[in-house]
N, C-alpha and C. Protein backbone atom coordinates (compact mmCIF):
# COMPACT_ATOMS: atom_id res chain seq x y z
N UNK A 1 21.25 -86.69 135.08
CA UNK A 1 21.53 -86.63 136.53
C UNK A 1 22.67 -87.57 136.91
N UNK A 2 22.42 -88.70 136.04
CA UNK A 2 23.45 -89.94 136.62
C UNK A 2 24.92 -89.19 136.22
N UNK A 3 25.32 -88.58 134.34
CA UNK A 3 26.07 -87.97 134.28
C UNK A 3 27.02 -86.80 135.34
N UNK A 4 26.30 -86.05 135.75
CA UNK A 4 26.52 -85.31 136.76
C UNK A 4 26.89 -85.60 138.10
N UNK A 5 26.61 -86.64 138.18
CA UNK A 5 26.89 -87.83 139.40
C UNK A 5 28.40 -88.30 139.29
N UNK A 6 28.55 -88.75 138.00
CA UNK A 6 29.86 -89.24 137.99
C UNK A 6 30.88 -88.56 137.55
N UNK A 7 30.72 -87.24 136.99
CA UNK A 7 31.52 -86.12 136.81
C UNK A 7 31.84 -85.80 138.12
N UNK A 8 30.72 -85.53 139.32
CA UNK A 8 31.64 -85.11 140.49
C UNK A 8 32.09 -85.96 141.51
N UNK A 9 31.83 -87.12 141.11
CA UNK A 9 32.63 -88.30 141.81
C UNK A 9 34.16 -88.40 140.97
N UNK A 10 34.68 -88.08 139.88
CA UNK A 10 35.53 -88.15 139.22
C UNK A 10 36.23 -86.93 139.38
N UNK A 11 35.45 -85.57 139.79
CA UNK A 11 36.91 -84.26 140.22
C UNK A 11 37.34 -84.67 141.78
N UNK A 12 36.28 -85.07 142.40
CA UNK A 12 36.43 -85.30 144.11
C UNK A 12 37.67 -86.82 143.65
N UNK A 13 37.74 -87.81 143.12
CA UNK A 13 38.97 -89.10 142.94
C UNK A 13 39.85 -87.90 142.74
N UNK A 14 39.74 -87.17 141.45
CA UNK A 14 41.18 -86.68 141.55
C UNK A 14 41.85 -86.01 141.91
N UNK A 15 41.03 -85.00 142.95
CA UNK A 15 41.54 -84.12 144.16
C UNK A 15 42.35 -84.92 145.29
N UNK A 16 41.21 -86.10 145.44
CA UNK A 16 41.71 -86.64 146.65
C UNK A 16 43.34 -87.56 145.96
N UNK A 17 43.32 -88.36 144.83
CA UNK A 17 44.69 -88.66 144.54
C UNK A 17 45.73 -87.55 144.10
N UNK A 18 45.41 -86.37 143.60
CA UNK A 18 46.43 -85.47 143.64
C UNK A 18 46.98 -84.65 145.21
N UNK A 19 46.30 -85.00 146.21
CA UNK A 19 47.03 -85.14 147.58
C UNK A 19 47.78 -85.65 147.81
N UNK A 20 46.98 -86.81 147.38
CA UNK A 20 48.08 -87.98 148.11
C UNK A 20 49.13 -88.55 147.49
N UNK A 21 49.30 -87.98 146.23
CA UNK A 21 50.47 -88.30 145.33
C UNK A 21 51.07 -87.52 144.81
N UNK A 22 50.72 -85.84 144.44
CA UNK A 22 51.81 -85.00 144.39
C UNK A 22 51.77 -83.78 145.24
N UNK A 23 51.24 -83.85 146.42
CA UNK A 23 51.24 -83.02 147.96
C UNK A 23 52.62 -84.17 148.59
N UNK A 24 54.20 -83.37 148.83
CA UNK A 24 55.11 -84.16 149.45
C UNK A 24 54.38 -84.39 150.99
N UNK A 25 54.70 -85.15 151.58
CA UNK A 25 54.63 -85.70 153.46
C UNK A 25 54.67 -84.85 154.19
N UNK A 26 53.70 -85.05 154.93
CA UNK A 26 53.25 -83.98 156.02
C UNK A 26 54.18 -84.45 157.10
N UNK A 27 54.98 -83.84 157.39
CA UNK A 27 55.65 -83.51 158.27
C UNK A 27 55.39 -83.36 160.04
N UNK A 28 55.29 -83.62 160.83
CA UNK A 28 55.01 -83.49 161.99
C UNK A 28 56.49 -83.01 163.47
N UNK A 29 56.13 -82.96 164.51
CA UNK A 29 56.80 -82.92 165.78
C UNK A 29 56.05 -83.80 166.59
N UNK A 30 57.15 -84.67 167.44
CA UNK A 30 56.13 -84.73 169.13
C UNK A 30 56.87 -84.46 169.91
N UNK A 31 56.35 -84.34 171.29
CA UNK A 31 57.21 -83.51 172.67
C UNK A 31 56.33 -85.17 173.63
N UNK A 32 57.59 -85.20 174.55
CA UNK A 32 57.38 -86.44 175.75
C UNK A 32 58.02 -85.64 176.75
N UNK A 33 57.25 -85.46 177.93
CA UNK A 33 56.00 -86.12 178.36
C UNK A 33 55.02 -85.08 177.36
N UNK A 34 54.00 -85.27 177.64
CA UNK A 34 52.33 -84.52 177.14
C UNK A 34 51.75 -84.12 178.42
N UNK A 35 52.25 -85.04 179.62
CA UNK A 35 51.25 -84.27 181.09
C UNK A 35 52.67 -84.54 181.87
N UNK A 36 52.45 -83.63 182.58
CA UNK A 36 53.57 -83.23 184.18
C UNK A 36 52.86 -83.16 185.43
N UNK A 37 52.64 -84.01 186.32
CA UNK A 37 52.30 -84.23 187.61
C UNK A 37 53.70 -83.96 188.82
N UNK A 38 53.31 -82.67 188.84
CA UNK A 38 54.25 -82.43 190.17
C UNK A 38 53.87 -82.44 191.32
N UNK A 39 53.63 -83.00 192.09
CA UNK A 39 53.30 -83.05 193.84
C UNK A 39 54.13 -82.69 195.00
N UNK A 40 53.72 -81.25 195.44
CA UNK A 40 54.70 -81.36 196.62
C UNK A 40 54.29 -81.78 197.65
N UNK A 41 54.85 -82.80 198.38
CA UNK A 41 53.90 -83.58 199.43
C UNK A 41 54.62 -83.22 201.00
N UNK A 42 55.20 -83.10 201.18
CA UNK A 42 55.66 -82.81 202.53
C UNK A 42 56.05 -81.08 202.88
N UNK A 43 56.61 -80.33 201.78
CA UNK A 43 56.83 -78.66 201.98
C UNK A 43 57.55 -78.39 200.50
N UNK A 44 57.20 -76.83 200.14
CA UNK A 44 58.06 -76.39 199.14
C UNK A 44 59.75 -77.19 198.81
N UNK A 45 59.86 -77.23 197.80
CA UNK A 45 61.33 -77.69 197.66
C UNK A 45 62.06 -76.53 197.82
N UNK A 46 63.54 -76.59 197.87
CA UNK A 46 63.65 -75.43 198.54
C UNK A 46 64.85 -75.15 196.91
N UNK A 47 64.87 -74.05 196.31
CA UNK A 47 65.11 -74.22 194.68
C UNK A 47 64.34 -74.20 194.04
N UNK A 48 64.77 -74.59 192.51
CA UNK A 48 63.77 -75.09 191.08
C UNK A 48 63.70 -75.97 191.02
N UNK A 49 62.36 -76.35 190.50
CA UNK A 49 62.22 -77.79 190.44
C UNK A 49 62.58 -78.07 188.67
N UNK A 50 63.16 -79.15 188.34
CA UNK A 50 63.77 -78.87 186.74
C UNK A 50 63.32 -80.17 186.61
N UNK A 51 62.59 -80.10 185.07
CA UNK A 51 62.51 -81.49 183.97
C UNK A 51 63.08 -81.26 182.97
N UNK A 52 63.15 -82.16 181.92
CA UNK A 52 63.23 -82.08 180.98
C UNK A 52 62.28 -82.82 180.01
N UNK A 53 61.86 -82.15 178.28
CA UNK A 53 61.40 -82.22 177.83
C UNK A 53 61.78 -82.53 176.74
N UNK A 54 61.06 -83.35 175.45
CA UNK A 54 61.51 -83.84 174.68
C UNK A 54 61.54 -83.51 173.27
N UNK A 55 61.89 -82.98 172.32
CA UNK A 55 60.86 -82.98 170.95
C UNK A 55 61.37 -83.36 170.37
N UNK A 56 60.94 -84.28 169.25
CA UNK A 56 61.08 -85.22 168.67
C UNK A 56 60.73 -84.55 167.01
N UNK A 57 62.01 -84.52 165.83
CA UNK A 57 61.36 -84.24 164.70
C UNK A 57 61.73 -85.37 163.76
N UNK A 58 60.49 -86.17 163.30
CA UNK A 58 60.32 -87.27 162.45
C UNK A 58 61.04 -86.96 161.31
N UNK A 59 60.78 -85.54 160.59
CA UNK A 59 60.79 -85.60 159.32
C UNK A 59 62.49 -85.03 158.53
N UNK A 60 62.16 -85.16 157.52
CA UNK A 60 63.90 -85.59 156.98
C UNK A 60 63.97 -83.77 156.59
N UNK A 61 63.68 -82.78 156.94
CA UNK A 61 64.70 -81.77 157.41
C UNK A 61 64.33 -81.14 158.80
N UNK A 62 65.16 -80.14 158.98
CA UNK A 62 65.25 -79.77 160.16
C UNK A 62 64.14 -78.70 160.13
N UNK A 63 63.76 -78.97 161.62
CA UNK A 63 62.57 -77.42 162.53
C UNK A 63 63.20 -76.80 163.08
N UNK A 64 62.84 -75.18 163.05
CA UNK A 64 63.05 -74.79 164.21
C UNK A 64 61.75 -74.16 165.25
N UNK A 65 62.02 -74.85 166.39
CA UNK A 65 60.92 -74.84 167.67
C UNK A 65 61.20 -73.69 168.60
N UNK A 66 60.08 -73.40 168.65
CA UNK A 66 59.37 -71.86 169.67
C UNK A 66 59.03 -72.36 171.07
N UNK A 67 59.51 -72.58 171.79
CA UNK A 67 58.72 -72.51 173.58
C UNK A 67 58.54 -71.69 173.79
N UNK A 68 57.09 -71.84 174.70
CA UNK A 68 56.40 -70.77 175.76
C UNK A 68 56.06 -71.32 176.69
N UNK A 69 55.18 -70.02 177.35
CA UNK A 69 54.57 -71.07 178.63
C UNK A 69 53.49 -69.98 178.67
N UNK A 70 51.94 -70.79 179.02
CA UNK A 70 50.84 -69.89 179.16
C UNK A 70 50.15 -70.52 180.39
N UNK A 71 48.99 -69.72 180.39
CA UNK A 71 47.89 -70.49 181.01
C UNK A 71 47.07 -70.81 180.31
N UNK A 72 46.19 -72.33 180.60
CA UNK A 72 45.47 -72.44 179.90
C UNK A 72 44.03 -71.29 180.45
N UNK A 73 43.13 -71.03 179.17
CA UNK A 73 41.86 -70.36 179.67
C UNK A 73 41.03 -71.29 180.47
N UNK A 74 39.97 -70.22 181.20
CA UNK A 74 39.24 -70.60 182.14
C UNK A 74 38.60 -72.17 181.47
N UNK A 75 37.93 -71.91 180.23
CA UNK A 75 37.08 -72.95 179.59
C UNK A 75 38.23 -74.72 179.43
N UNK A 76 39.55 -74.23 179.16
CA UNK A 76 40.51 -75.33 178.98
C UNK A 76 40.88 -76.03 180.21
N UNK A 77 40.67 -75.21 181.46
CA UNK A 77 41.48 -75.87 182.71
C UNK A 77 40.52 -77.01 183.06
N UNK A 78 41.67 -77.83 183.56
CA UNK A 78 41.07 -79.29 184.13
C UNK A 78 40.18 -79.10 185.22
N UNK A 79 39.00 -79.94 185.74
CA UNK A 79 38.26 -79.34 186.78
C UNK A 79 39.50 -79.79 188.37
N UNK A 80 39.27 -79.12 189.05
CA UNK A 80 39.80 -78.71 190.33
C UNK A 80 41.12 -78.07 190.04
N UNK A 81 41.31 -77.74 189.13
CA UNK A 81 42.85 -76.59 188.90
C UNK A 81 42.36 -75.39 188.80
N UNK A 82 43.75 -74.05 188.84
CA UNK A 82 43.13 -73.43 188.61
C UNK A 82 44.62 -72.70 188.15
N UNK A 83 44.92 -71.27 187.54
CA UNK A 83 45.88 -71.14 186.90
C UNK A 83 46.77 -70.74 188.01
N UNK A 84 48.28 -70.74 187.73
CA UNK A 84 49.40 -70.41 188.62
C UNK A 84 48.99 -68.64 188.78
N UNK A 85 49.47 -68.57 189.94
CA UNK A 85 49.57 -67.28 190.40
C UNK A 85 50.35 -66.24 189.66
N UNK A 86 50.95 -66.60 189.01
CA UNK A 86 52.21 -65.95 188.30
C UNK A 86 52.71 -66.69 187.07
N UNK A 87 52.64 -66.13 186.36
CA UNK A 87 53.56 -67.00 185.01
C UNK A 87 55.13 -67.01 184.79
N UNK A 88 55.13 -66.21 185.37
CA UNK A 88 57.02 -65.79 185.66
C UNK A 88 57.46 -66.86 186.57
N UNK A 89 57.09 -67.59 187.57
CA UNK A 89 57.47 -68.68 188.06
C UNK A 89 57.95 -69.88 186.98
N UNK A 90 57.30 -70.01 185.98
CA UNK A 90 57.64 -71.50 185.15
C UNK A 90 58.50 -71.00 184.07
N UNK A 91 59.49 -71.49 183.38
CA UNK A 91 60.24 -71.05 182.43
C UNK A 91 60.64 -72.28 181.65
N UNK A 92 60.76 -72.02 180.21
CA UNK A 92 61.30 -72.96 179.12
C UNK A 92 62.61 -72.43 178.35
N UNK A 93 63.48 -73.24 178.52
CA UNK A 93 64.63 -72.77 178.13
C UNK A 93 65.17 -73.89 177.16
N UNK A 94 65.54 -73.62 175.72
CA UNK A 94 65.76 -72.15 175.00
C UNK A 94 64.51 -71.73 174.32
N UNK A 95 64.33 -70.30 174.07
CA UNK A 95 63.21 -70.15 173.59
C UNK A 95 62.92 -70.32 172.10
N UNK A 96 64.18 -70.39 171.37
CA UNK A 96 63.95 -71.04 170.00
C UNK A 96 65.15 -72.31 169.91
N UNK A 97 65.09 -73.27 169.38
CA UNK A 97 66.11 -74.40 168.87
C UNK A 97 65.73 -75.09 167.64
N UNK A 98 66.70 -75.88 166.87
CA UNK A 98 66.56 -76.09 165.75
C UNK A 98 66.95 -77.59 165.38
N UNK A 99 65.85 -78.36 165.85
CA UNK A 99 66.06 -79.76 165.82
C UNK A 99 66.36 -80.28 164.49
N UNK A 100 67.61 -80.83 164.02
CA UNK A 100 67.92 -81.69 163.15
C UNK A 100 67.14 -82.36 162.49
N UNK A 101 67.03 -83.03 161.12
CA UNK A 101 66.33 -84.13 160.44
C UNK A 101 66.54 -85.34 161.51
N UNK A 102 65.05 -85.99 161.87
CA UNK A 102 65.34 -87.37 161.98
C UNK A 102 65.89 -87.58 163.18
N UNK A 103 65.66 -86.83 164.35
CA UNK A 103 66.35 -86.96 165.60
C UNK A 103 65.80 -86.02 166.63
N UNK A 104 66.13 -85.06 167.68
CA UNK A 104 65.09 -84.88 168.76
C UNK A 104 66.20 -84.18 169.57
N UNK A 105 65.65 -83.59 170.38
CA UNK A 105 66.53 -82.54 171.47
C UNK A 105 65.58 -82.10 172.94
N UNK A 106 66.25 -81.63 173.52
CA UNK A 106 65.51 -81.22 175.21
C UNK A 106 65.25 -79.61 175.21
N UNK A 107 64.48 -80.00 175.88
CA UNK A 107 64.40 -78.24 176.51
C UNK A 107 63.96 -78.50 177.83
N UNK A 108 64.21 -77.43 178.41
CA UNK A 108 64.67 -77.57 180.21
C UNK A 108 63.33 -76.93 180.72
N UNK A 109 62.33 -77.28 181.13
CA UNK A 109 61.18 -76.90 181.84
C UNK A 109 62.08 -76.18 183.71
N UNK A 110 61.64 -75.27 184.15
CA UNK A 110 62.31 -74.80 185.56
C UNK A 110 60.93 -74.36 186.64
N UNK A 111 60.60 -74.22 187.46
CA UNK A 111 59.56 -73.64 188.17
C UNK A 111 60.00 -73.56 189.24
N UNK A 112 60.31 -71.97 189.70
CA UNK A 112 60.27 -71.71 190.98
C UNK A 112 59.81 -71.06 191.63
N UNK A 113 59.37 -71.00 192.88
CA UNK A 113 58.24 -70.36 193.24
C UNK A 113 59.47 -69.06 194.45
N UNK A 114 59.18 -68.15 194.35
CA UNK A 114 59.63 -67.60 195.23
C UNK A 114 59.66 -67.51 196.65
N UNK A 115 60.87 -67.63 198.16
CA UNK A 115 60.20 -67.81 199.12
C UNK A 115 59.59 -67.22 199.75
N UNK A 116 59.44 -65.60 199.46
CA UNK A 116 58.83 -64.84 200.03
C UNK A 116 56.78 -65.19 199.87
N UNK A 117 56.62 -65.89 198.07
CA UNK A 117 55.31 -66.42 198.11
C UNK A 117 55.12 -67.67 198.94
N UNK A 118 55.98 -68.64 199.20
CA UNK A 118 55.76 -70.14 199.57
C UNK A 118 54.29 -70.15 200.54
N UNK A 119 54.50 -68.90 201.48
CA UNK A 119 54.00 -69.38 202.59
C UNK A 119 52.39 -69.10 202.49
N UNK A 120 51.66 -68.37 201.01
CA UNK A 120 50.53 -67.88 200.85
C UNK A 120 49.85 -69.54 199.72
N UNK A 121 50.28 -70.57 199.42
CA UNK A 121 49.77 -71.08 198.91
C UNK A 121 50.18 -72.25 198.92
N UNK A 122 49.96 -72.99 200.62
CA UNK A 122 49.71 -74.22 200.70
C UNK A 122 47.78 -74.94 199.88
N UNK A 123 48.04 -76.05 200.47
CA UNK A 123 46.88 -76.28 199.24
C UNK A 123 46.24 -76.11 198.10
N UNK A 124 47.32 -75.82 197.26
CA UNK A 124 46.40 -75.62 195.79
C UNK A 124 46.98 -76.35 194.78
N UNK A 125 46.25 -76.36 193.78
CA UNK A 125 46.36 -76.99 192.56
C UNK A 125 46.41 -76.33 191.27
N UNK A 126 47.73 -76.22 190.51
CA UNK A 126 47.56 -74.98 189.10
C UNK A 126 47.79 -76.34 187.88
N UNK A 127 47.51 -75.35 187.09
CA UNK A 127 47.44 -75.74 185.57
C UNK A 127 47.88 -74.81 184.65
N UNK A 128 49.09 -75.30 184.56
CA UNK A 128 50.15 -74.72 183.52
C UNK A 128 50.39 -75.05 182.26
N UNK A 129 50.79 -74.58 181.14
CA UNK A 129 51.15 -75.06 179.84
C UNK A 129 52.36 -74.81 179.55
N UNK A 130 53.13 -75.54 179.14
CA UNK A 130 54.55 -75.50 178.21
C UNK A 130 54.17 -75.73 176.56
N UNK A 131 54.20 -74.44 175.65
CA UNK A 131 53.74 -74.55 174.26
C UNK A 131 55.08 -74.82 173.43
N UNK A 132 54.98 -76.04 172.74
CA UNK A 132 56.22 -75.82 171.59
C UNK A 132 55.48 -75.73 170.19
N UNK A 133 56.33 -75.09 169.50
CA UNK A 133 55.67 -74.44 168.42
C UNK A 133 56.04 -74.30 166.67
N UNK A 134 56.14 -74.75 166.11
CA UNK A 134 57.28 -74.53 164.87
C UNK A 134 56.63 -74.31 163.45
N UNK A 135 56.78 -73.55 163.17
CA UNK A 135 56.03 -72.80 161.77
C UNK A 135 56.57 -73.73 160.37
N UNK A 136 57.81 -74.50 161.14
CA UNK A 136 58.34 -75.71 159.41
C UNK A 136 57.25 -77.22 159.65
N UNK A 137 56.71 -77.33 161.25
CA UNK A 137 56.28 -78.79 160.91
C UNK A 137 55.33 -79.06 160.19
N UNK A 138 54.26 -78.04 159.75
CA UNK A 138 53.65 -78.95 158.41
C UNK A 138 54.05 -78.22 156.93
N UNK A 139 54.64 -79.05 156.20
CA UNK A 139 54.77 -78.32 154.82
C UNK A 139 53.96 -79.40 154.16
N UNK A 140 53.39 -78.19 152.59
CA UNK A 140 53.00 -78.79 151.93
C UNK A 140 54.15 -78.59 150.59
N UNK A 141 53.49 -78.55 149.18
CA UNK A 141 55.00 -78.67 148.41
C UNK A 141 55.03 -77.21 148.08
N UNK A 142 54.40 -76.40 147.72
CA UNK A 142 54.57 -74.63 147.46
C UNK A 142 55.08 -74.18 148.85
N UNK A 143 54.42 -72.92 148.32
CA UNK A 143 54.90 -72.01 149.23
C UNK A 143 53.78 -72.31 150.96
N UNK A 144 52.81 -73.26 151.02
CA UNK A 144 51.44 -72.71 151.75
C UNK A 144 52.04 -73.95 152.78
N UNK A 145 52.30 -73.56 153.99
CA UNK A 145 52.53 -74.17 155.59
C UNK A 145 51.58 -73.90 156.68
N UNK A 146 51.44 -75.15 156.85
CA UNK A 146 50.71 -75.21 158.04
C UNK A 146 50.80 -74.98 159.37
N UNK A 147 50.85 -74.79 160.54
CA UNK A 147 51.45 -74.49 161.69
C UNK A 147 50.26 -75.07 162.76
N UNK A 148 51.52 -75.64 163.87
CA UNK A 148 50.43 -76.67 165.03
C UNK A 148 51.11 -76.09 165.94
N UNK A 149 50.80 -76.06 167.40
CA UNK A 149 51.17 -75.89 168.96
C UNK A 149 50.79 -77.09 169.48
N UNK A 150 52.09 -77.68 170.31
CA UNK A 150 51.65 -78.70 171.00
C UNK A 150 51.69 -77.91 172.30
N UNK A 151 51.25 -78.83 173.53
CA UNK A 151 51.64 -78.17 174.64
C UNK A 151 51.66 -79.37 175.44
N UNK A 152 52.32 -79.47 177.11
CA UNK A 152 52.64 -79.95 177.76
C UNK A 152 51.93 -79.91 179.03
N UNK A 153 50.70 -80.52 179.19
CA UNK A 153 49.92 -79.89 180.38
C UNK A 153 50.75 -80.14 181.89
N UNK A 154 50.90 -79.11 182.61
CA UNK A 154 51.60 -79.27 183.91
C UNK A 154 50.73 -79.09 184.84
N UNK A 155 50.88 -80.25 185.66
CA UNK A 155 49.68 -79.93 187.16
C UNK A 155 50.31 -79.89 187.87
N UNK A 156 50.01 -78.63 189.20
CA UNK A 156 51.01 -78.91 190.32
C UNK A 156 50.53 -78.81 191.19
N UNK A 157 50.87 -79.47 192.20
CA UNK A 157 50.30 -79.71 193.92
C UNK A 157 51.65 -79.22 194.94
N UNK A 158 50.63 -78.09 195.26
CA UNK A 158 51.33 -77.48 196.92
C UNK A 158 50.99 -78.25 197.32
N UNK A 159 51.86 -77.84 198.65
CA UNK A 159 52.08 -78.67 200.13
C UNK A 159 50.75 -78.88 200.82
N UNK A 160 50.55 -79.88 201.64
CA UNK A 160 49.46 -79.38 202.99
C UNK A 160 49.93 -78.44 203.93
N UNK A 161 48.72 -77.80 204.45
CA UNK A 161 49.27 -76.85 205.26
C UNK A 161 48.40 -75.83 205.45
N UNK A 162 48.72 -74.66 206.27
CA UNK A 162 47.96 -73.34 206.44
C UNK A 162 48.33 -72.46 206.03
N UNK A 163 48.20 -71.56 204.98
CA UNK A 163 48.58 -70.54 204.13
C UNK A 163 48.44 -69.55 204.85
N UNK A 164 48.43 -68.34 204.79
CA UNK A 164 48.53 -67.35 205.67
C UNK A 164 47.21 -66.14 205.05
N UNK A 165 46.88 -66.74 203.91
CA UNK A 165 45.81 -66.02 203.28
C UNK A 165 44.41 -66.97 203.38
N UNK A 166 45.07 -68.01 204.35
CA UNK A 166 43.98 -69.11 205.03
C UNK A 166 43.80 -68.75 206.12
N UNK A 167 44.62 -68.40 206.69
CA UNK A 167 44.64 -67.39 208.54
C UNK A 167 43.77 -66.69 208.85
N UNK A 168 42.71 -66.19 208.30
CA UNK A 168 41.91 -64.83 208.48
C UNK A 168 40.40 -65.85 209.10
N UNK A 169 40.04 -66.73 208.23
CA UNK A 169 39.17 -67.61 208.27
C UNK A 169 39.00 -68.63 209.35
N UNK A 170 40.14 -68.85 209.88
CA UNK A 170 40.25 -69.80 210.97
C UNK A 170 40.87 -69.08 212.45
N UNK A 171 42.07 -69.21 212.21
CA UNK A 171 43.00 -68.47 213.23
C UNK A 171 42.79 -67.36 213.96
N UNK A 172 42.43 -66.27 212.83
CA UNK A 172 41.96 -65.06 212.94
C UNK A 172 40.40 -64.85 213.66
N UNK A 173 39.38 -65.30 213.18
CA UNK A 173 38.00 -65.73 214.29
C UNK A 173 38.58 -66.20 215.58
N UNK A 174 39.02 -66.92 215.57
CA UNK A 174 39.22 -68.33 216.93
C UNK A 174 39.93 -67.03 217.77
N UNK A 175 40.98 -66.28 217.56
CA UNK A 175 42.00 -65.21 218.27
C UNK A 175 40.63 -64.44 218.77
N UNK A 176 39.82 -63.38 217.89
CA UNK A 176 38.57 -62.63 218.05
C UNK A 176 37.62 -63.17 219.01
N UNK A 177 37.32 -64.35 218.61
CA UNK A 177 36.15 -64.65 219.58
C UNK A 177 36.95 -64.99 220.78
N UNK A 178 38.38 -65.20 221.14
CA UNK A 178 38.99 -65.33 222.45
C UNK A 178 39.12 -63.95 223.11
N UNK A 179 39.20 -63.16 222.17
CA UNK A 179 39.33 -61.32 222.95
C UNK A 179 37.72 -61.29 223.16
N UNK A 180 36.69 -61.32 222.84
CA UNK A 180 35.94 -61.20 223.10
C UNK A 180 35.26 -61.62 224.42
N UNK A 181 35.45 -62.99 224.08
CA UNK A 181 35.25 -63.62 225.46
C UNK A 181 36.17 -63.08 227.21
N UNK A 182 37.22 -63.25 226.82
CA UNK A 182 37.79 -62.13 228.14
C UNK A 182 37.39 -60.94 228.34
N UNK A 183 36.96 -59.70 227.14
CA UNK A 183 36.63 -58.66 227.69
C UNK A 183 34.96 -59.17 228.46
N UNK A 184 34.08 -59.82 227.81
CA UNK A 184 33.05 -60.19 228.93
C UNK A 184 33.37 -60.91 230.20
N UNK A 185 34.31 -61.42 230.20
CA UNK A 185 34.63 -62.08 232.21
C UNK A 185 35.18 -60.92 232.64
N UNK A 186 36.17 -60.10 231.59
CA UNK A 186 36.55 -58.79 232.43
C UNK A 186 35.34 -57.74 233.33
N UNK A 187 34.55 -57.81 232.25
CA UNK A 187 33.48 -56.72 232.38
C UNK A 187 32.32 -57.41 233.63
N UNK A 188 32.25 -58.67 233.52
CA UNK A 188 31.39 -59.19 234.59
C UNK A 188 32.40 -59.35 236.21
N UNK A 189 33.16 -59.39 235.73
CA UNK A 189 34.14 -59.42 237.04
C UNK A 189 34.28 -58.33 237.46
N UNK A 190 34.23 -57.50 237.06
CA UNK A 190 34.40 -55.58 237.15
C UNK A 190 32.97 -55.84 238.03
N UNK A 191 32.23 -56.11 237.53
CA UNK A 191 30.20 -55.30 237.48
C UNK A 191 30.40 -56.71 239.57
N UNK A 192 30.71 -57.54 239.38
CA UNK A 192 30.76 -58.26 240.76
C UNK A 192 31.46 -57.99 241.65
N UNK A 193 33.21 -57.09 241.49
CA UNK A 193 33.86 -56.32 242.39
C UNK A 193 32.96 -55.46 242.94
N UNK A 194 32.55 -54.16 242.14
CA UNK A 194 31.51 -53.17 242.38
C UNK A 194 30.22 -53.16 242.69
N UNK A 195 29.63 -54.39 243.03
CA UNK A 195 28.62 -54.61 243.33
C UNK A 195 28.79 -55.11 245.36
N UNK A 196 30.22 -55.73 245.26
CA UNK A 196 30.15 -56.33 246.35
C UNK A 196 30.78 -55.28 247.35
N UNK A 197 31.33 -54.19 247.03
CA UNK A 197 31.56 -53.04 247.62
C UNK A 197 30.86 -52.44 248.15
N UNK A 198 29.52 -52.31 247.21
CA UNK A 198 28.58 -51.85 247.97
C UNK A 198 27.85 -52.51 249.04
């Protein structure tokens, strides 16, 4: 038993040192920022709103990087977000680039909201993703690569305000119960003309 013990303590040593000594360096990316807090606090900006983004490749050859942009799923979103109305609003530009050994490059995050939407989504809160992506950052020494997605969580805050798909709930009652109320003084004022006629 003890034999058998130290036979597989001795394939598990030399698995784990043939990793770590003839598997070349794992390779990685990072992207700065990791979170985007946009707040619009007083009204829509009137334009795109533009950042920039960072990626960073450590390793001594070059990547080439994939941007996207998704939503995250229901189960991933932060609590009180909820996803953008549209995904065509946020854009990452370029959609492939090819960061150098040992150095780092931008990509242009854009979000604009159209003005014809502005006026349907004061008060809310979305949760967006910017994915970068690159099928070279993990190598091992054959042919067998690993592949990671980072992403860039983006939160964004509309304006305060009254949306117009908020109007129905407030505005819209308050207008109703004012027609209402006049056609009853109409109708009692009618029924007291005709009463006093007689």
């Amino acid at each position: 038993m003890e034999r058998r013990t130290i036979k597989l303590l001795l394939i598990l040593l030399c698995l784990i040192t043939n990793f770590l000594f003839l598997t070349p360096t794992v390779f990685g990316m990072k992207i700065c920022p990791a979170k985007l807090e946009i707040s619009m606090k007083n009204d829509f900006p009137k334009g795109e709103i533009r950042y920039k983004i960072q990626v960073t490749n450590p390793s001594s050859h070059p990547i080439n990087v994939t941007s996207s942009v998704r939503n995250p799923t229901s189960q991933s979103l932060s609590p009180g977000y909820t996803n953008i109305p549209d995904l065509s609003w946020v854009n990452v530009e370029p959609k492939v680039k090819t960061i150098p050994a040992n150095s780092y490059d931008f990509f242009n995050l854009t979000i604009n909201i159209p003005e014809n939407e502005k006026k349907y989504h004061y008060n809310e809160s979305w949760e967006v993703w910017a994915i970068f992506y690159s099928p070279d950052s993990f190598k091992s020494g054959g042919s067998v690569s690993f592949n990671i997605k980072l992403a860039v969580k983006i939160f964004i805050h509309t304006p305060s305000g009254v949306s117009k798909l908020q109007l129905p709930q407030s505005f819209y009652l308050l207008m109703l119960g004012t027609f209402f109320t006049i056609i009853c003084i109409l109708v009692y004022i009618k029924k007291r003309v005709s009463l006093t006629r007689k």
